[in-house]
Protein backbone atom coordinates (compact mmCIF):
# COMPACT_ATOMS: atom_id res chain seq x y z
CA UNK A 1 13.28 12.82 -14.89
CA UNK A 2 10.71 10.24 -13.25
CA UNK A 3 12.10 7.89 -10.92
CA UNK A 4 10.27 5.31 -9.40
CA UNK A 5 10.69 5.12 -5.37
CA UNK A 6 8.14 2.21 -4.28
CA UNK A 7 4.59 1.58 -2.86
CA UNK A 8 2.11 2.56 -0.05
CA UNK A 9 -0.54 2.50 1.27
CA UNK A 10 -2.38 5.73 2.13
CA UNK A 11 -4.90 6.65 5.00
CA UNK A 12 -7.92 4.94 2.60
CA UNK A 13 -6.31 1.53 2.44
CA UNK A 14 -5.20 2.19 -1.62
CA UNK A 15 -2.23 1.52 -3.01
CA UNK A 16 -0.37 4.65 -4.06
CA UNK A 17 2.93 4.60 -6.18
CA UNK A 18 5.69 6.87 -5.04
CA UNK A 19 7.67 8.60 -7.79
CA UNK A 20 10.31 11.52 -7.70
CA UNK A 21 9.23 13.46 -10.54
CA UNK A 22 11.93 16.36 -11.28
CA UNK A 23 12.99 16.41 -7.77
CA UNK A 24 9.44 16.44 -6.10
CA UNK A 25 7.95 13.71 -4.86
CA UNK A 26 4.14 12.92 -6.20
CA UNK A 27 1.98 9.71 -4.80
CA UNK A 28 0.18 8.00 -7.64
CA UNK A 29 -3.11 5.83 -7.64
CA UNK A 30 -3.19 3.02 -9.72
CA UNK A 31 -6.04 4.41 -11.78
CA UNK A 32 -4.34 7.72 -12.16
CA UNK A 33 -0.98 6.29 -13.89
CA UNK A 34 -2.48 7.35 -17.32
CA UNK A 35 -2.76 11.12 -16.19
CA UNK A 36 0.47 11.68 -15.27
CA UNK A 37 3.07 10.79 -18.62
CA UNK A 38 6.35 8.52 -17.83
CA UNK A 39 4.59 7.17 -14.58
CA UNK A 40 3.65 4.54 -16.37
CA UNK A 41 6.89 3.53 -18.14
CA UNK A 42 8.88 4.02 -15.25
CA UNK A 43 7.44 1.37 -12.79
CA UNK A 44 9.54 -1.97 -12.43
CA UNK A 45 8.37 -5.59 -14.46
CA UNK A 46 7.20 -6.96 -11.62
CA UNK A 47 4.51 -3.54 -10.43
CA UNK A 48 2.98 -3.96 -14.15
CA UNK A 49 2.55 -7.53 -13.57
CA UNK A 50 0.95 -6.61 -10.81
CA UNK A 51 -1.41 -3.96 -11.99
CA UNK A 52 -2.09 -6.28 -15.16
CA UNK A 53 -3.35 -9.18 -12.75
CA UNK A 54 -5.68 -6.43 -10.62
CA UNK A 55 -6.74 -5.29 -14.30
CA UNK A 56 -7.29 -8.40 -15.22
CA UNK A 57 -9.54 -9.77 -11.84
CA UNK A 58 -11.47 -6.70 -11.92
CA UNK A 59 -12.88 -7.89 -15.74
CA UNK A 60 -13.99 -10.72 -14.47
CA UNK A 61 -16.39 -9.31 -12.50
């Protein structure tokens, strides 16, 4: 079971995600979502928006 607690920030300045994943809690990075299964899925609407729009700005450049 992989349920989504919220965001921080860690001691670099990045954006982690916080997830209980079977009853342990794991920190995420945003370009590590694709490593761990379900992470992805399990975010809200409006974190993917989010993560779509940094996708998104970071092909522009």
């Amino acid at each position: 079971m992989i349920r989504y607690m919220g965001t921080r920030t860690n001691s670099d300045g990045a954006a982690v995600y916080v997830f209980i994943v079977n009853g342990m809690q794991k920190e995420v990075r945003e370009h590590a979502l694709k490593q761990h299964p379900g992470c992805f899925d399990a975010l809200p609407a409006t974190v993917k928006a989010k993560i779509a729009a940094n996708r998104a700005w970071l092909s522009k450049l």
